[in-house]
Protein backbone atom coordinates (compact mmCIF):
# COMPACT_ATOMS: atom_id res chain seq x y z
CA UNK A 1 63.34 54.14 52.94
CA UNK A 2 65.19 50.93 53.74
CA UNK A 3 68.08 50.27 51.52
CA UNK A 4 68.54 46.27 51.24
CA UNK A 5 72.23 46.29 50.80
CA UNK A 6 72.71 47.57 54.09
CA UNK A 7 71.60 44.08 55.74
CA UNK A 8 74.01 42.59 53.55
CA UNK A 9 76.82 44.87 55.05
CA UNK A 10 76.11 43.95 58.49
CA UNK A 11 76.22 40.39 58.00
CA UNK A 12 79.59 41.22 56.88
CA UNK A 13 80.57 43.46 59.29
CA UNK A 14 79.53 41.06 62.17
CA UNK A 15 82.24 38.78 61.09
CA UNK A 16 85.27 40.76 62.15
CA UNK A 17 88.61 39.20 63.21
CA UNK A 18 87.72 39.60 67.03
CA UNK A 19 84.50 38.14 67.08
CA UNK A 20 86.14 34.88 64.54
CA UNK A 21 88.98 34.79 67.76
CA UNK A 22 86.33 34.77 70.11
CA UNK A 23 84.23 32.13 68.75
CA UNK A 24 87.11 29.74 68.20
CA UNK A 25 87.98 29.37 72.26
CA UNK A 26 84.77 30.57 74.16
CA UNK A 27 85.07 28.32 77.23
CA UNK A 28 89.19 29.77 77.61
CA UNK A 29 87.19 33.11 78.57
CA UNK A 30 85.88 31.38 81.40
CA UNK A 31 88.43 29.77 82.93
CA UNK A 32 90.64 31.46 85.36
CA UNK A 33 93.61 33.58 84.85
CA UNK A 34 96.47 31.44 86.01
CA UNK A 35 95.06 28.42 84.41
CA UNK A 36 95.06 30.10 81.00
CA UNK A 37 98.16 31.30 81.49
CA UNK A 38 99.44 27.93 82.40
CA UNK A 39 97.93 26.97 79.34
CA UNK A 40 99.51 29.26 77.19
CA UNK A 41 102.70 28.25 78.60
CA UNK A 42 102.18 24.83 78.17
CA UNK A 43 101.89 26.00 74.19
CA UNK A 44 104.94 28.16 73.90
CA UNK A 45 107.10 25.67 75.56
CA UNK A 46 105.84 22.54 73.83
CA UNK A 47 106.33 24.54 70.89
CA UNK A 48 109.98 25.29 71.41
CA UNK A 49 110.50 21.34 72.10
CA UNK A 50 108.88 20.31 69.05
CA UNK A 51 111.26 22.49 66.67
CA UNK A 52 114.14 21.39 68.84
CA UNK A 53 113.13 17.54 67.73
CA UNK A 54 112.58 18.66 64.24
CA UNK A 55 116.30 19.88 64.06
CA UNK A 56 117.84 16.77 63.22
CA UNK A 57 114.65 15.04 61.36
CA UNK A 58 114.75 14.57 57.50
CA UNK A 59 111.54 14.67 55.81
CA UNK A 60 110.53 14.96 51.96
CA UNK A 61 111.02 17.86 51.33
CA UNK A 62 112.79 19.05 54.70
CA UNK A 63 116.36 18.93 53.11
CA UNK A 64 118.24 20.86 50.31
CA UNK A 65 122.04 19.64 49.98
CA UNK A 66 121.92 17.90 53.39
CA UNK A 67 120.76 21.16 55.26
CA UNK A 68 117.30 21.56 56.86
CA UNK A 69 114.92 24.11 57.74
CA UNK A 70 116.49 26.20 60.97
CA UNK A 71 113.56 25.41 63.05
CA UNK A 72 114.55 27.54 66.17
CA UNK A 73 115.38 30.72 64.52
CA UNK A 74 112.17 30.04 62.99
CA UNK A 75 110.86 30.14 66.50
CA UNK A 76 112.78 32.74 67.88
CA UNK A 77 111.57 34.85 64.62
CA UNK A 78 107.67 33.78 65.33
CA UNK A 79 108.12 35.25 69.04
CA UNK A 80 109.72 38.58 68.83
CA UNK A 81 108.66 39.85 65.51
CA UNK A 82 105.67 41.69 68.01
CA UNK A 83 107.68 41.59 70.70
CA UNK A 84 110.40 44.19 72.34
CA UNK A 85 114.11 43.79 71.60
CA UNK A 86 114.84 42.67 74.90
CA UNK A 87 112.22 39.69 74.72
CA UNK A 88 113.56 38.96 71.58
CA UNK A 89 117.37 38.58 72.30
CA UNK A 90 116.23 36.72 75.73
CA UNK A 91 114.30 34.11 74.02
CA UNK A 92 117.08 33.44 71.18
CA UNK A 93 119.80 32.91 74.00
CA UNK A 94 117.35 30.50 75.94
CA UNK A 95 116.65 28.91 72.35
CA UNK A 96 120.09 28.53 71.61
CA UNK A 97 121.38 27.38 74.76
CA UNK A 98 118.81 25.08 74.68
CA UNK A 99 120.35 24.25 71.01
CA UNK A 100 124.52 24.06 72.49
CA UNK A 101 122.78 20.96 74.80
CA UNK A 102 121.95 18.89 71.71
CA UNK A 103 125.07 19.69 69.72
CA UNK A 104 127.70 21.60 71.10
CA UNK A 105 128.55 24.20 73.18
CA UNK A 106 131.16 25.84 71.32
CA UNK A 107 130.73 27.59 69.48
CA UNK A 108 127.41 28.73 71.05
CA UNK A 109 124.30 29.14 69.19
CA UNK A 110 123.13 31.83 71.66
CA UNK A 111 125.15 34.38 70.19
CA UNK A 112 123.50 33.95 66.57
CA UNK A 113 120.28 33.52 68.10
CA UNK A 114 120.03 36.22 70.38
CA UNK A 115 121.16 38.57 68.20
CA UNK A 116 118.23 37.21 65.39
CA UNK A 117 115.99 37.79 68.23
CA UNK A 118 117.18 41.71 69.01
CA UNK A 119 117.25 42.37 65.08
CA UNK A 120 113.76 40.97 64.79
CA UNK A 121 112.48 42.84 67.70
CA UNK A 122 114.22 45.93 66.26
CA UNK A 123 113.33 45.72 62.92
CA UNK A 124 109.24 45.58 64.35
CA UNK A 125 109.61 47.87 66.27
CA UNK A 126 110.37 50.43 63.51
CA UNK A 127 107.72 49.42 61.43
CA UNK A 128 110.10 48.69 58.34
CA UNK A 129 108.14 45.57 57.71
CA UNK A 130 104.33 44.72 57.28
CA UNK A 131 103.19 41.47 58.96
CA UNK A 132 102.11 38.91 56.36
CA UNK A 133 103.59 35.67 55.22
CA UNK A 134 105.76 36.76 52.54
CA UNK A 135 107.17 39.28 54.96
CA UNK A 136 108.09 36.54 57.46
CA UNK A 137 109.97 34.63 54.94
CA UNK A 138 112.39 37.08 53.97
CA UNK A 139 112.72 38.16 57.70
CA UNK A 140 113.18 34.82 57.90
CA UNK A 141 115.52 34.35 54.95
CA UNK A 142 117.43 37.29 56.27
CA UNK A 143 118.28 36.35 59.66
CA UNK A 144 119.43 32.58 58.82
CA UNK A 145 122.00 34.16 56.47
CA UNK A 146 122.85 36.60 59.89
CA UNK A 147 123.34 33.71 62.20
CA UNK A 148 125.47 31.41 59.74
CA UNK A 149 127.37 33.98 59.17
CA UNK A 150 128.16 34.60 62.75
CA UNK A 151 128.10 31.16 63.60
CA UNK A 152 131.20 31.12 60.93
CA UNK A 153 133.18 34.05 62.22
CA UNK A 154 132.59 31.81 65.93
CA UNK A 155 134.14 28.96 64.15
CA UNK A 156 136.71 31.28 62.39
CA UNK A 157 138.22 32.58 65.65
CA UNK A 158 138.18 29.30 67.27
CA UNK A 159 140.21 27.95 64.29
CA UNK A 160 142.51 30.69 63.66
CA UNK A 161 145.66 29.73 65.11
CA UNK A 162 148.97 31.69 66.07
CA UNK A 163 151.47 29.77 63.60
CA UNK A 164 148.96 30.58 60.42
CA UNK A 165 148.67 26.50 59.34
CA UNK A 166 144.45 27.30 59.80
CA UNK A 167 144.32 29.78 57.16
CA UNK A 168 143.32 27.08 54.84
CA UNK A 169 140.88 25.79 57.13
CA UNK A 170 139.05 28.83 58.10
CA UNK A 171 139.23 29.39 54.15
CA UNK A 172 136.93 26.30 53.96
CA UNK A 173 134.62 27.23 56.99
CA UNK A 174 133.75 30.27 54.91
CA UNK A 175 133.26 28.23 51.81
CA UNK A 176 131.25 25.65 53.38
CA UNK A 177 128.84 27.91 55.04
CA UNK A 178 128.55 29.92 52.00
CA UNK A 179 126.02 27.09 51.10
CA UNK A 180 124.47 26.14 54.16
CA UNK A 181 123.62 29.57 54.81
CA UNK A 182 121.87 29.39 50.95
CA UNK A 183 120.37 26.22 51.59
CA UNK A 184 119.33 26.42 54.81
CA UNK A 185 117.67 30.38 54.41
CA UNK A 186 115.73 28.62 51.68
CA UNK A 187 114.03 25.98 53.02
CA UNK A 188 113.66 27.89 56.09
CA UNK A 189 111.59 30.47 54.52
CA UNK A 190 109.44 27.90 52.91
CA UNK A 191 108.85 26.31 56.13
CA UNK A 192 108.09 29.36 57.88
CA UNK A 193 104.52 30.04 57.74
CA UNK A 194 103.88 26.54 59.24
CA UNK A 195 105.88 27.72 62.48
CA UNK A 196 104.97 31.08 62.14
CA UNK A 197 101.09 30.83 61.43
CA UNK A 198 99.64 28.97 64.61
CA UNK A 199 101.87 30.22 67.38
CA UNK A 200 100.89 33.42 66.09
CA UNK A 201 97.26 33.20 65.85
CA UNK A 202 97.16 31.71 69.78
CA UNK A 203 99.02 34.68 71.31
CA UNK A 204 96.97 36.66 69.38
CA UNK A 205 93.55 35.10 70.84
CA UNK A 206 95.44 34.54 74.33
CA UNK A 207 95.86 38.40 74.21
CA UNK A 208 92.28 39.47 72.89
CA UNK A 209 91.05 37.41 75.63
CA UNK A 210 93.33 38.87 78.34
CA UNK A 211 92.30 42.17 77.53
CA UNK A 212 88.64 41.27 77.21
């Protein structure tokens, strides 16, 4: 005997995750290899330039005592959080190199970021974490607090001099980014998911359809 709710529960099985991926970029299927990869390329890098031209933008909601959301290590967290420690640290000293050319080169930025990147890769790779938005943000929340604080102890050693008159100074560098660490892992969290969200659902299809 036929049991109706069983049509009902293939409808619903039908519409797995794959099959939604799938459906949402058919024709990439067809087109060849090194063209998709070109295109996927084409994503990731266009990606990194658009958070390196939201770095110094200001929007609504974008600022918290003059600090905003740490777009990059957004980035950098986005990309290695399923990727190997290794590809992580690579991509956060690319990232902040890329970074030291629109501010300054020292200190460098690909120290803090490179290291966000290994964590990130690390902390994955143990499976410590579960992959969902909320667990982005405090990854994300985590590692801004990480990289301020080593972008300090840069700005520390650079101050520190031999006669002791930049005690007082490195005093303040720890006081100041006491705050924008705060401020800054705040809004970055927040912002996260945006970043986060579409960059990973394309390598995600990009991947299903490479191993299709």
């Amino acid at each position: 005997m036929k049991i109706p709710g069983f049509a009902g529960n293939q409808q619903k099985r039908a519409k797995t995750p794959e099959r939604k991926s799938k459906w949402f970029v058919p024709s990439l299927q067809r087109w060849h290899p090194s063209c998709r990869l070109m295109l996927d390329w084409t994503v990731t890098v266009g990606s990194v330039l658009l958070c390196l031209m939201m770095l110094p933008t200001r929007l609504p909601g974008m600022e918290l005592l003059g600090i905003g959301p740490n777009w990059l290590l957004i980035w950098v967290v986005a990309w290695s959080v399923k990727r190997s420690v290794f590809a992580g640290a690579f991509a956060g000293i690319v990232l902040g190199l890329l970074q030291d050319a629109m501010t300054s080169p020292n200190p460098s930025h690909a120290v803090s970021l490179g290291i966000v990147g290994m964590l990130t890769g690390l902390i994955q790779k143990q499976r410590f974490i579960q992959e969902d938005f909320i667990s982005i943000a405090l990854i994300v929340f985590g590692m801004v607090v990480v990289a301020d604080t080593i972008f300090a102890v840069q700005l520390s050693l650079i101050g520190d001099g031999d006669n002791g008159q930049n005690i007082r100074k490195v005093e303040d560098i720890w006081t100041y980014y006491q705050r924008v660490a705060l401020a800054s892992a705040i809004l970055s969290s927040l912002w996260a998911p945006v970043v986060y969200y579409p960059l990973n659902r394309w390598w995600q299809q990009m991947k299903l359809i490479h191993n299709s």
